[in-house]
Protein backbone atom coordinates (compact mmCIF):
# COMPACT_ATOMS: atom_id res chain seq x y z
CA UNK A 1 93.90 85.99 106.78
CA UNK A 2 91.13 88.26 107.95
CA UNK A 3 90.93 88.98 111.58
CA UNK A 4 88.21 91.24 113.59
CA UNK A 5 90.38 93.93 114.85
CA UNK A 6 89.92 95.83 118.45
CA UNK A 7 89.07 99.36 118.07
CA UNK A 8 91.39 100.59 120.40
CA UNK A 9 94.21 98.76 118.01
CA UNK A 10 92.71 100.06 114.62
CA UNK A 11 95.88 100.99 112.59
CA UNK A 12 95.27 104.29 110.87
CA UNK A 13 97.42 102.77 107.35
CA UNK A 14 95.95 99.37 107.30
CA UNK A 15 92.70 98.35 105.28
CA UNK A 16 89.44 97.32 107.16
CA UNK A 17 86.50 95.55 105.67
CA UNK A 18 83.53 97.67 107.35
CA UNK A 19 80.02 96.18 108.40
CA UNK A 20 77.98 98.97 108.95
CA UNK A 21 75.37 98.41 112.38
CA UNK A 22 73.85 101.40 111.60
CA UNK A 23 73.60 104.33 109.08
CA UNK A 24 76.07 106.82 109.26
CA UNK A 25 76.39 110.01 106.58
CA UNK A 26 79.90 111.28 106.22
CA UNK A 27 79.77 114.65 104.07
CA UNK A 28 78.09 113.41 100.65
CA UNK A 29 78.74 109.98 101.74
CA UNK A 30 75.91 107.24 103.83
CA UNK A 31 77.93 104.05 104.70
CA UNK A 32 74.93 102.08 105.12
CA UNK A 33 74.70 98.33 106.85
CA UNK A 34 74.14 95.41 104.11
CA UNK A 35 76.59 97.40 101.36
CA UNK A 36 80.40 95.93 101.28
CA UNK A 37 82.49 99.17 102.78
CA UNK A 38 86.55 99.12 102.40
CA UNK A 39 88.10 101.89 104.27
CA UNK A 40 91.81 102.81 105.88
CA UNK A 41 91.82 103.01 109.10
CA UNK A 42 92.19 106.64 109.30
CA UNK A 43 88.66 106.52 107.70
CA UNK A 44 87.00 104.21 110.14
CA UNK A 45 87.67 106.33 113.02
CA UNK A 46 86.59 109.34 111.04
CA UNK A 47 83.09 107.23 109.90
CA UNK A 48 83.16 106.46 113.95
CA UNK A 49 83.09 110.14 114.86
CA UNK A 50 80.87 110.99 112.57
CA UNK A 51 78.71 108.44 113.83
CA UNK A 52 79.07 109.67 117.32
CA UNK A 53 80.85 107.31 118.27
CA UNK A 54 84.90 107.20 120.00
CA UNK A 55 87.20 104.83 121.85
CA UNK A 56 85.17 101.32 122.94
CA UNK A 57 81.65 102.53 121.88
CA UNK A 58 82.95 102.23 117.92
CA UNK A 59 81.69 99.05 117.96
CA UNK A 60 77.92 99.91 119.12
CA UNK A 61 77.91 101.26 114.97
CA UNK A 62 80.05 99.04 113.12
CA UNK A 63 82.88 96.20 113.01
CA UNK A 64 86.05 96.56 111.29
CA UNK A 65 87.73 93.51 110.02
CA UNK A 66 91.57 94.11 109.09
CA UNK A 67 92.06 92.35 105.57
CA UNK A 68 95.62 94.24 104.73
């Protein structure tokens, strides 16, 4: 079962279903909102600091819903 995960308890191995609040570009890559994202969690906090974001404030640019 799904559950919306903390981001001070993202685990780096699991899987995350990623709702984007707002654009973020990654290298090549733009996670945009609307568009279905799957990502580790080594990748979400790597989306989040490329967003500008860290720690609590992760969640001011997306949500990350453990599904693994």
């Amino acid at each position: 079962m799904a559950t919306t995960t903390p981001t001070t308890s993202i685990d780096p191995t699991a899987i995350y279903r990623v709702d984007m609040i707002r654009p973020v570009r990654r290298g090549a890559v733009l996670y945009r909102p609307g568009v279905a994202h799957q990502m580790t969690g080594a990748m979400v906090l790597d989306v989040a600091a490329a967003g500008g974001a860290s720690g609590s404030d992760i969640a001011d640019l997306m949500t990350a819903t453990r599904i693994e």
